[in-house]
N, C-alpha and C. Protein backbone atom coordinates (compact mmCIF):
# COMPACT_ATOMS: atom_id res chain seq x y z
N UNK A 1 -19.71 86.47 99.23
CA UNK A 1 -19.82 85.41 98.25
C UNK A 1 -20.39 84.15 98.88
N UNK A 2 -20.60 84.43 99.89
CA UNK A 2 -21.34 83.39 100.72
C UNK A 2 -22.81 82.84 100.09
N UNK A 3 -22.87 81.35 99.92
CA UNK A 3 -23.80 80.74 99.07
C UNK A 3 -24.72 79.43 99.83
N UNK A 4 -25.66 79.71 100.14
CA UNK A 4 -25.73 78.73 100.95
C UNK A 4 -25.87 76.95 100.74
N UNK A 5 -25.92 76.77 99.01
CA UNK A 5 -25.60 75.48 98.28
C UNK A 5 -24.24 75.45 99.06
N UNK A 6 -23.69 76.29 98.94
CA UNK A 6 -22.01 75.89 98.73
C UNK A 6 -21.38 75.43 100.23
N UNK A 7 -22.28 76.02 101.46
CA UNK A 7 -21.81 75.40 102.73
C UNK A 7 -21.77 73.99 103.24
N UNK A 8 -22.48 73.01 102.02
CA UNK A 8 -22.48 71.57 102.72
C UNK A 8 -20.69 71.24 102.05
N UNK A 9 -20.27 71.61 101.56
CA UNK A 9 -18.62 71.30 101.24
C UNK A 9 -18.04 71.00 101.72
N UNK A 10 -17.46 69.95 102.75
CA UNK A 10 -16.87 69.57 103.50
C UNK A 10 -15.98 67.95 103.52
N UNK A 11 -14.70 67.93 103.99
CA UNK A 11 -14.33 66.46 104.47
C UNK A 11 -13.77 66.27 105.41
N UNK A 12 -13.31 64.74 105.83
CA UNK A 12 -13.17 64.61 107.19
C UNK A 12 -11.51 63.94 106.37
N UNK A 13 -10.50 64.43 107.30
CA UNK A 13 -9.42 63.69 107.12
C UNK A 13 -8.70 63.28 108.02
N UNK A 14 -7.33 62.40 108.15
CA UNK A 14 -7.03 62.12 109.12
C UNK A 14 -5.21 63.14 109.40
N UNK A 15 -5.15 63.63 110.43
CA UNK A 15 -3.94 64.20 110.15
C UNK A 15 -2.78 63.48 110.59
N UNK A 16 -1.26 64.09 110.90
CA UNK A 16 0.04 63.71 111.06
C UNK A 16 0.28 62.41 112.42
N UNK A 17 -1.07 62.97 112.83
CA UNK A 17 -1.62 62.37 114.38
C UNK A 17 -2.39 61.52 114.87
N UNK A 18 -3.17 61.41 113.43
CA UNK A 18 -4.18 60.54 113.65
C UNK A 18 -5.52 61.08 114.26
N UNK A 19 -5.11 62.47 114.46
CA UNK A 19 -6.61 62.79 114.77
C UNK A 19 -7.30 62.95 113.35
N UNK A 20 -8.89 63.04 113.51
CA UNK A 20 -9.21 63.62 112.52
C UNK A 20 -9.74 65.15 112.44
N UNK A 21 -9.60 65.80 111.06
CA UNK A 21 -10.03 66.93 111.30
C UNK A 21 -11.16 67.18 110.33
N UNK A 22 -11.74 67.96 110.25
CA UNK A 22 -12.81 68.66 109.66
C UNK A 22 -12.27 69.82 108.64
N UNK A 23 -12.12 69.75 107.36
CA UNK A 23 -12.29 71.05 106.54
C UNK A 23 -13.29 71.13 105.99
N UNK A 24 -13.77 72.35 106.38
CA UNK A 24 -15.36 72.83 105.85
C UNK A 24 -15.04 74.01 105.21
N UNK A 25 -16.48 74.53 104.27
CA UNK A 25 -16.25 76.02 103.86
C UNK A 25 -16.61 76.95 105.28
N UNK A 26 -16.13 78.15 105.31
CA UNK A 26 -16.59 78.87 106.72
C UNK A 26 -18.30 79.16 106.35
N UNK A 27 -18.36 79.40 107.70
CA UNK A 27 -20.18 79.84 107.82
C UNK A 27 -20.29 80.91 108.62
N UNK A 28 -21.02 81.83 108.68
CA UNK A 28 -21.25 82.68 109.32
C UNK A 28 -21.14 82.26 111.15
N UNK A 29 -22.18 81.19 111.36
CA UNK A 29 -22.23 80.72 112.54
C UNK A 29 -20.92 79.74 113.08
N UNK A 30 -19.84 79.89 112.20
CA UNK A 30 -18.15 79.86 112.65
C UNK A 30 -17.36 80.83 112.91
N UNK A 31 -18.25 82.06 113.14
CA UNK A 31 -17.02 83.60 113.47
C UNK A 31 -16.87 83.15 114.93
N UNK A 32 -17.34 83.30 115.69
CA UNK A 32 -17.10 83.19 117.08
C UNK A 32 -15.82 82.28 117.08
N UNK A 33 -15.63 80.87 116.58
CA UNK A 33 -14.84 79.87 116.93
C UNK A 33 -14.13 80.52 116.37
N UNK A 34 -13.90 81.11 115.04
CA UNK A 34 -12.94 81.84 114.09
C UNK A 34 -11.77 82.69 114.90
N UNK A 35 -13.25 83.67 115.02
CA UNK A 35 -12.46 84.82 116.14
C UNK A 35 -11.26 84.47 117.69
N UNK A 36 -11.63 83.28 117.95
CA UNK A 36 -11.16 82.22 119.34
C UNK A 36 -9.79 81.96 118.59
N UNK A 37 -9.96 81.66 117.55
CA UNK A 37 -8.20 80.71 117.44
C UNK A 37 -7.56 81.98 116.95
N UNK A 38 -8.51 83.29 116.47
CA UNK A 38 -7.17 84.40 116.15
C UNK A 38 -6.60 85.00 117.58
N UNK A 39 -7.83 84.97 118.18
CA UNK A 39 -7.56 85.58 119.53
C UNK A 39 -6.32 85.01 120.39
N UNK A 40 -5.83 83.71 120.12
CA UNK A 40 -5.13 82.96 120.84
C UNK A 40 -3.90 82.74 120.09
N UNK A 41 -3.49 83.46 118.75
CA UNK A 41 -3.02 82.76 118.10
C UNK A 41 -1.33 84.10 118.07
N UNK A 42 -0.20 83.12 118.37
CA UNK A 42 1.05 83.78 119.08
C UNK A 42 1.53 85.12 118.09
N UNK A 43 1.47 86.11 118.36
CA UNK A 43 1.90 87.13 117.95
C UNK A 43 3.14 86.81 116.94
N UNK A 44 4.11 85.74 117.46
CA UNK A 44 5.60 85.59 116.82
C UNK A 44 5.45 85.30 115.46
N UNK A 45 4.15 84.41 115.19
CA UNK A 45 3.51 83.45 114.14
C UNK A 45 3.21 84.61 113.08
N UNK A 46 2.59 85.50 113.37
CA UNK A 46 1.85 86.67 112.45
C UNK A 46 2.64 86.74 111.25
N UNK A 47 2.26 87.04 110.45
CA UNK A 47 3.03 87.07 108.83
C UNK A 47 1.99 88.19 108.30
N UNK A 48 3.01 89.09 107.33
CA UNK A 48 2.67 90.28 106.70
C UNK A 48 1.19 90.79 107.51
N UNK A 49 1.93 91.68 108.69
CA UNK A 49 0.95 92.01 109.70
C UNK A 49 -0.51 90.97 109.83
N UNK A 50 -0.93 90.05 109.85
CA UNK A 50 -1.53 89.46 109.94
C UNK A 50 -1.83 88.16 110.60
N UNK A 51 -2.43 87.49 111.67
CA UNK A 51 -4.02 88.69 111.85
C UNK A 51 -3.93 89.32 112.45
N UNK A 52 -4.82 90.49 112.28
CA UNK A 52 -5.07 91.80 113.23
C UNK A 52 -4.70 91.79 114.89
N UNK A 53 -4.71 92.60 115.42
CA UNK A 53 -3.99 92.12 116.79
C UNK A 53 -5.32 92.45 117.74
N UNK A 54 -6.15 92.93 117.68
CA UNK A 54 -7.50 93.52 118.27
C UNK A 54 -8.53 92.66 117.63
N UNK A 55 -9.56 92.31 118.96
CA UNK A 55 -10.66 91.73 118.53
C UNK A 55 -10.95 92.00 117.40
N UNK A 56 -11.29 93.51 117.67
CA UNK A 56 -12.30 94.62 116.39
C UNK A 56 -11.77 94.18 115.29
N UNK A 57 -10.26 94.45 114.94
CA UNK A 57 -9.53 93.98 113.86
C UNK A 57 -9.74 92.88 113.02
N UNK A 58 -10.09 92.20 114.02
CA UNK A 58 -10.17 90.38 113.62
C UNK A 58 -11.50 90.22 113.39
N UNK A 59 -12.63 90.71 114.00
CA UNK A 59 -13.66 90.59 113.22
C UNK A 59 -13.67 91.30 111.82
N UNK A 60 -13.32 92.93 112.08
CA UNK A 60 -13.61 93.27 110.47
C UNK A 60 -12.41 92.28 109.61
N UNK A 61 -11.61 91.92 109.98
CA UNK A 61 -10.94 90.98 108.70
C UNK A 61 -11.72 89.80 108.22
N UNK A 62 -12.12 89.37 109.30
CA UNK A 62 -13.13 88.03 109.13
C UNK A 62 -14.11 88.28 108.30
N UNK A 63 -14.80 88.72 108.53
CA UNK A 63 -15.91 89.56 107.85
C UNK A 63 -15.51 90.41 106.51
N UNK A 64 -14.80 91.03 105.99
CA UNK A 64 -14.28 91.85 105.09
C UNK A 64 -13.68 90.15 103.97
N UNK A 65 -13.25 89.07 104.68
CA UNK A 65 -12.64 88.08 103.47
C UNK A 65 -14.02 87.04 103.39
N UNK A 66 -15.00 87.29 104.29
CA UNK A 66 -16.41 86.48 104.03
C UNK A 66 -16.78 87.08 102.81
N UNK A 67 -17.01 88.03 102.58
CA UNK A 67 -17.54 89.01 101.95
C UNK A 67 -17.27 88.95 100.50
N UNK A 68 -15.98 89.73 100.38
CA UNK A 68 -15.11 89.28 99.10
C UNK A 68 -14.68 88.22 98.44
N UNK A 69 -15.15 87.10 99.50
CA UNK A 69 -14.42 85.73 98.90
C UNK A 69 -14.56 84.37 99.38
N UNK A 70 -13.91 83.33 99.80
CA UNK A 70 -13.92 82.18 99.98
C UNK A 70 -13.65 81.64 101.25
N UNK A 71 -14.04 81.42 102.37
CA UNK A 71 -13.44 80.97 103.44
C UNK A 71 -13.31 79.77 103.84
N UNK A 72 -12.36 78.84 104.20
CA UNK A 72 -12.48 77.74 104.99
C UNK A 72 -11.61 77.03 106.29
N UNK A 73 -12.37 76.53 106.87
CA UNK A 73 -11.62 75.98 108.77
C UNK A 73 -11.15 74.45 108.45
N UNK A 74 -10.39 74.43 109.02
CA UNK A 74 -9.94 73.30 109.88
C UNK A 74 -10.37 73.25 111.39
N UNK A 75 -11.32 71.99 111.33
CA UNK A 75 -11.57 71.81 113.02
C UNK A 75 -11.24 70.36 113.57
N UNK A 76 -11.10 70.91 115.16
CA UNK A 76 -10.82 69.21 115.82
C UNK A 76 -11.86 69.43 116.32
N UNK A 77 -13.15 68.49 116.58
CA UNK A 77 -14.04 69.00 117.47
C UNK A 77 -14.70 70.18 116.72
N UNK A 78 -15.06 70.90 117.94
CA UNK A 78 -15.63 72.15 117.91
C UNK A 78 -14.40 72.96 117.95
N UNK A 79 -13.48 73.18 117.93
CA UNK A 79 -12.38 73.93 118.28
C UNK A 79 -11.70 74.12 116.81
N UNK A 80 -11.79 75.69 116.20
CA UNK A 80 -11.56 75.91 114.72
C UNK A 80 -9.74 75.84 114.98
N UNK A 81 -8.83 75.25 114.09
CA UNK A 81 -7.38 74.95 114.17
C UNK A 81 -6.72 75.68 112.81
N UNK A 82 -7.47 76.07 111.67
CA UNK A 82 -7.40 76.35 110.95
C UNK A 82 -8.36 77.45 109.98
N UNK A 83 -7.51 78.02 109.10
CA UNK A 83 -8.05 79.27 108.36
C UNK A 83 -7.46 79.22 107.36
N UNK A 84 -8.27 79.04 106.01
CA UNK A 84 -7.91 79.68 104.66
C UNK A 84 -8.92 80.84 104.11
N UNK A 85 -8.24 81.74 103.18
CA UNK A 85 -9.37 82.84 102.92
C UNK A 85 -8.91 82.76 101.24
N UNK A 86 -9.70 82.90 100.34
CA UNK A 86 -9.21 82.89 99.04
C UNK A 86 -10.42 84.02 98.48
N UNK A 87 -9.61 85.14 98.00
CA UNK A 87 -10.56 86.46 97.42
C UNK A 87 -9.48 86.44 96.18
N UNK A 88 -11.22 86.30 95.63
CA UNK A 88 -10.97 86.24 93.57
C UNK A 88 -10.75 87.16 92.82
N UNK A 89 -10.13 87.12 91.74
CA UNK A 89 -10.09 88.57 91.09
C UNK A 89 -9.70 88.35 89.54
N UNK A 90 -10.54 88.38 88.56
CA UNK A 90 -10.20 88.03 87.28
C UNK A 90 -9.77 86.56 87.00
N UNK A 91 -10.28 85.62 87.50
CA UNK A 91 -9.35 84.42 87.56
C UNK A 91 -8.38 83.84 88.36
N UNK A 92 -7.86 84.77 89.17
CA UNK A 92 -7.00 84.21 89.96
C UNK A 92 -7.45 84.77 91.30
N UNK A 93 -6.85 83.77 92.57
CA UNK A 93 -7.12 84.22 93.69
C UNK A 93 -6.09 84.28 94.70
N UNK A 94 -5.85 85.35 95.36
CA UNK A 94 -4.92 85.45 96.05
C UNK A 94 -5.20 84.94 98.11
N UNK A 95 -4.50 84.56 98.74
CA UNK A 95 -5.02 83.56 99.50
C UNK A 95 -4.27 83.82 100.82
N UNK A 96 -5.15 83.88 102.04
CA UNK A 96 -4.10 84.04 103.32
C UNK A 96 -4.21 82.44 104.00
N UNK A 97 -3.26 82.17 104.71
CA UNK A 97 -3.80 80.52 105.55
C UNK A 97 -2.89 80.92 107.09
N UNK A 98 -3.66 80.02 107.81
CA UNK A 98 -3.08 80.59 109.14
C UNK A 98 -3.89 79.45 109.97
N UNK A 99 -2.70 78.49 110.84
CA UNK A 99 -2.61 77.14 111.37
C UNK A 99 -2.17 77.63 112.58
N UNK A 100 -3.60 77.39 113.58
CA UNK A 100 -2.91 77.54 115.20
C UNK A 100 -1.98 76.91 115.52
N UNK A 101 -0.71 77.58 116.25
CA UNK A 101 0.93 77.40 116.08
C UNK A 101 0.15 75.68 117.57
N UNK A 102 -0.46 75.60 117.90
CA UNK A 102 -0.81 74.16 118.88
C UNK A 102 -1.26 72.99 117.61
N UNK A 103 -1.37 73.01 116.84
CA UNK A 103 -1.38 72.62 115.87
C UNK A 103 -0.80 72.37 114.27
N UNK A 104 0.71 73.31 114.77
CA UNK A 104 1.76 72.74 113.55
C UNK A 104 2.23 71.45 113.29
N UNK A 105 2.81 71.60 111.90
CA UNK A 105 3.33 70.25 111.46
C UNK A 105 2.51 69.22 111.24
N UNK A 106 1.60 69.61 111.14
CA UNK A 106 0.49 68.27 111.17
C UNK A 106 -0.42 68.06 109.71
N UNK A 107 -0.14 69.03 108.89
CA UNK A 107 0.02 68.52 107.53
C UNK A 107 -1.60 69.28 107.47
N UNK A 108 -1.96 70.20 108.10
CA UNK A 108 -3.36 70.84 108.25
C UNK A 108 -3.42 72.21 107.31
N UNK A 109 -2.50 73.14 107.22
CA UNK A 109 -1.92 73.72 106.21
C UNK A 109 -2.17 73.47 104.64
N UNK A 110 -1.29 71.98 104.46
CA UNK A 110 -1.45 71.69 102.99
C UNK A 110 -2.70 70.97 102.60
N UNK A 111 -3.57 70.69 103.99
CA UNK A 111 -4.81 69.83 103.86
C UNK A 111 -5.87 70.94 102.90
N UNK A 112 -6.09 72.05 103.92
CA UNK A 112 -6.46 73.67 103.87
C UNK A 112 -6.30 73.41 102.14
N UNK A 113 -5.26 73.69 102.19
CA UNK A 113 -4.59 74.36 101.07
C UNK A 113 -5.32 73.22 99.27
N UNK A 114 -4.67 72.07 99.80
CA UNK A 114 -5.54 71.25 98.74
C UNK A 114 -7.00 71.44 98.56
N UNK A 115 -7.82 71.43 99.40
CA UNK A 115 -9.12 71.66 99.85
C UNK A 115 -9.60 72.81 99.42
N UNK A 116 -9.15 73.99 99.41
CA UNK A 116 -9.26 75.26 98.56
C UNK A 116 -9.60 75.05 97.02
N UNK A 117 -8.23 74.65 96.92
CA UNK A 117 -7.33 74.35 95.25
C UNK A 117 -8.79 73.94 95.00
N UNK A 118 -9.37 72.90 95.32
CA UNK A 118 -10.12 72.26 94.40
C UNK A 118 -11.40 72.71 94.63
N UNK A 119 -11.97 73.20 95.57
CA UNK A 119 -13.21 74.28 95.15
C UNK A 119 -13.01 75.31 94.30
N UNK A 120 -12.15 76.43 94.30
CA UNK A 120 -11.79 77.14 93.75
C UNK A 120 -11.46 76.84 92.34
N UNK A 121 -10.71 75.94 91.93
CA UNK A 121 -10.95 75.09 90.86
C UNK A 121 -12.18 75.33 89.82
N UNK A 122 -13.18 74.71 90.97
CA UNK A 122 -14.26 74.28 90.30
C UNK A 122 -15.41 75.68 90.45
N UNK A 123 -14.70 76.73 90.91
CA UNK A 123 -15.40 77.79 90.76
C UNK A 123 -14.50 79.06 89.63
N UNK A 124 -14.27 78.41 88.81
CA UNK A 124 -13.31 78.86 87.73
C UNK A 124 -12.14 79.68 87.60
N UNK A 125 -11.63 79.16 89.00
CA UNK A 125 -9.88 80.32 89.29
C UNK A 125 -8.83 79.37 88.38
N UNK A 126 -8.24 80.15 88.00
CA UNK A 126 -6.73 79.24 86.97
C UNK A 126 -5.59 79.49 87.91
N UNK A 127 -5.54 80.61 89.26
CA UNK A 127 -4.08 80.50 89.31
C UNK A 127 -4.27 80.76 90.86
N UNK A 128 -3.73 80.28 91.25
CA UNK A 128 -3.32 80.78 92.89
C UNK A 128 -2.31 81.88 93.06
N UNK A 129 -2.66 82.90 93.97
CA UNK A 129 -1.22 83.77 94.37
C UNK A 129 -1.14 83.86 95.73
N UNK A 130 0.13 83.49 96.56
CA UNK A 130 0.44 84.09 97.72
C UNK A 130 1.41 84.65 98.24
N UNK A 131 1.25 85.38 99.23
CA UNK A 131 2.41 86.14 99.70
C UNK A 131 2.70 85.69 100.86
N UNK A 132 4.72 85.38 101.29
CA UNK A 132 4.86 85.37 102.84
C UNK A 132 6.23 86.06 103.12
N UNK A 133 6.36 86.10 104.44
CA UNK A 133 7.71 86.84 104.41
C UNK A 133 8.51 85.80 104.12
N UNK A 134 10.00 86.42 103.70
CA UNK A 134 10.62 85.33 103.24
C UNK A 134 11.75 84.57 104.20
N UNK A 135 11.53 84.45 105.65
CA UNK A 135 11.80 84.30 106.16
C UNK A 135 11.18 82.93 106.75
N UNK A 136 9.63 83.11 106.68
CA UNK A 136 8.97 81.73 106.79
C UNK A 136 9.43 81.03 106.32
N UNK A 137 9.74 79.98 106.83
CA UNK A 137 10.79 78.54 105.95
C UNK A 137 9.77 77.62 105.70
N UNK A 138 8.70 77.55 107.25
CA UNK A 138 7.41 76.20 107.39
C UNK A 138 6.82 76.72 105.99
N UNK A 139 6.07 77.90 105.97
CA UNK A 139 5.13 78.41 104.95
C UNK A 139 5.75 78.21 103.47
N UNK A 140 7.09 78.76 103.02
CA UNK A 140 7.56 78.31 102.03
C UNK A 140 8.19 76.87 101.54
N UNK A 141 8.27 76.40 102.44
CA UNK A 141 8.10 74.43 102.23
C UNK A 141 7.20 73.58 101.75
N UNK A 142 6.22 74.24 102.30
CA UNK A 142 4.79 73.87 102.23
C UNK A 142 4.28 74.03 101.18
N UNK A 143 4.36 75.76 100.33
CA UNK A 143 3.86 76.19 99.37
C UNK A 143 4.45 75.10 98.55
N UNK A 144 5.95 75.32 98.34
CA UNK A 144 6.72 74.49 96.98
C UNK A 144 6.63 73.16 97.02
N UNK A 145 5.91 72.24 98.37
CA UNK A 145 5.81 70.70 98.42
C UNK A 145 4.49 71.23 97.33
N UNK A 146 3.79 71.94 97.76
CA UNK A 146 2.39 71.83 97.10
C UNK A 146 2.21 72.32 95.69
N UNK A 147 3.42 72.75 94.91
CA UNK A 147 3.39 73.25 93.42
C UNK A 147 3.22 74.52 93.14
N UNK A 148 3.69 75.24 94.24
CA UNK A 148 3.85 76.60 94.05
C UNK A 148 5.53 76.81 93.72
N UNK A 149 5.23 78.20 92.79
CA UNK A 149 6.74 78.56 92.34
C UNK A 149 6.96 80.19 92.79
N UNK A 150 7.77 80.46 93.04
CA UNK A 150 8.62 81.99 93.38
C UNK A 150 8.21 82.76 92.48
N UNK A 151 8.06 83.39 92.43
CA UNK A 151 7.57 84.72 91.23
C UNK A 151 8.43 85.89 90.95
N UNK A 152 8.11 86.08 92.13
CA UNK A 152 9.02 87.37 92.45
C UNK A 152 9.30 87.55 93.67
N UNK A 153 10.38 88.93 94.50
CA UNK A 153 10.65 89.19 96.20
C UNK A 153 11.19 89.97 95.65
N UNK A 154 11.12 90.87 97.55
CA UNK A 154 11.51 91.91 97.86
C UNK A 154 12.03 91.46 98.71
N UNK A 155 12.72 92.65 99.63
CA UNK A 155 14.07 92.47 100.68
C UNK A 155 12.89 91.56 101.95
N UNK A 156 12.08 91.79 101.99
CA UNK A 156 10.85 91.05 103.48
C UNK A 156 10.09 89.94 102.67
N UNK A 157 9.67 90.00 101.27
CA UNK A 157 8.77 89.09 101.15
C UNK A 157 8.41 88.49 99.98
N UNK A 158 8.39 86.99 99.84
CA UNK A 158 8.25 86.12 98.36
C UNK A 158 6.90 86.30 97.75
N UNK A 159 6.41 86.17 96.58
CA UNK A 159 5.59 86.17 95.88
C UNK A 159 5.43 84.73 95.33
N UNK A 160 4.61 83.79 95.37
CA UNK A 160 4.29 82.47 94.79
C UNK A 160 2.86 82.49 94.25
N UNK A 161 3.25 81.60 92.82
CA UNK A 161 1.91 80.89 92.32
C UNK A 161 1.98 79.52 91.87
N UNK A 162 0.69 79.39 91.48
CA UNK A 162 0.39 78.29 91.16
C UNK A 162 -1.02 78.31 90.33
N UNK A 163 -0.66 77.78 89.05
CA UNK A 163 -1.58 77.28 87.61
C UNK A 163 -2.01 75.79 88.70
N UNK A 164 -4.08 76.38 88.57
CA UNK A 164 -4.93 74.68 88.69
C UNK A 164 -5.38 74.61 87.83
């Protein structure tokens, strides 16, 4: 779904820290950096097997949510800190996000996350869906600061949406 109008999309914000960061839509010529923060990124953190634990893995995921859907980074620098993926389907889009654990708490997550909302928005999705285990407390804080509601769970994992 990659468009090349659609790659100048970008803003600069300031985070929890005062640094600033960069959310852009992803670009092809951002897999490498992409691939770097999965590569580094703590096994403990992973949620509903994800990301892949093998390079290989992590490229075909990378590549497999370019494809189908929406991507966008959080960067400091040159150094990607952040990942949202949003793949559409009838109106709604269901969405993975994933914040290098050197970079929690810093409000980069719900930055991501707003930053989505409103492209996606404006590319005619009505509803957000995500999934986490339900054990994530950061991830489900985050969702419900941001206007997501519970849907449904199972014994491992919540279901949330959200009407834009």
């Amino acid at each position: 779904m990659n468009n090349p109008s659609e790659n100048l999309y970008s803003e600069f914000y300031e985070d929890k820290t005062g640094a600033i960061i960069l959310v852009t839509r992803y670009v092809p010529e951002e897999r490498e950096n992409l691939i770097k923060m999965y590569e580094e990124f703590d096994s403990e953190r992973k949620c509903c097997g994800l990301p892949p634990n093998t390079r290989k893995g992590i490229e075909a995921w990378i590549d497999y949510l370019d494809e189908k859907g929406y991507g966008f980074i959080g960067k400091l620098g040159e150094k990607v800190i952040g990942h949202i993926a949003a793949v559409p389907e009838n109106g709604e889009a269901e969405f993975a996000i994933f914040v290098h654990q050197d970079y929690e708490d810093r409000g980069i997550g719900s930055e991501l996350i707003r930053f989505a909302s409103k492209f996606l928005k404006e590319k005619g999705i009505k509803k957000l869906k995500a999934m986490t285990e339900s054990t994530n407390r950061r991830a489900i804080e985050t969702y419900r600061h941001l206007g997501f509601e519970v849907v449904s769970r199972d014994p491992q994992h919540l279901y949330l949406e959200k009407e834009l």
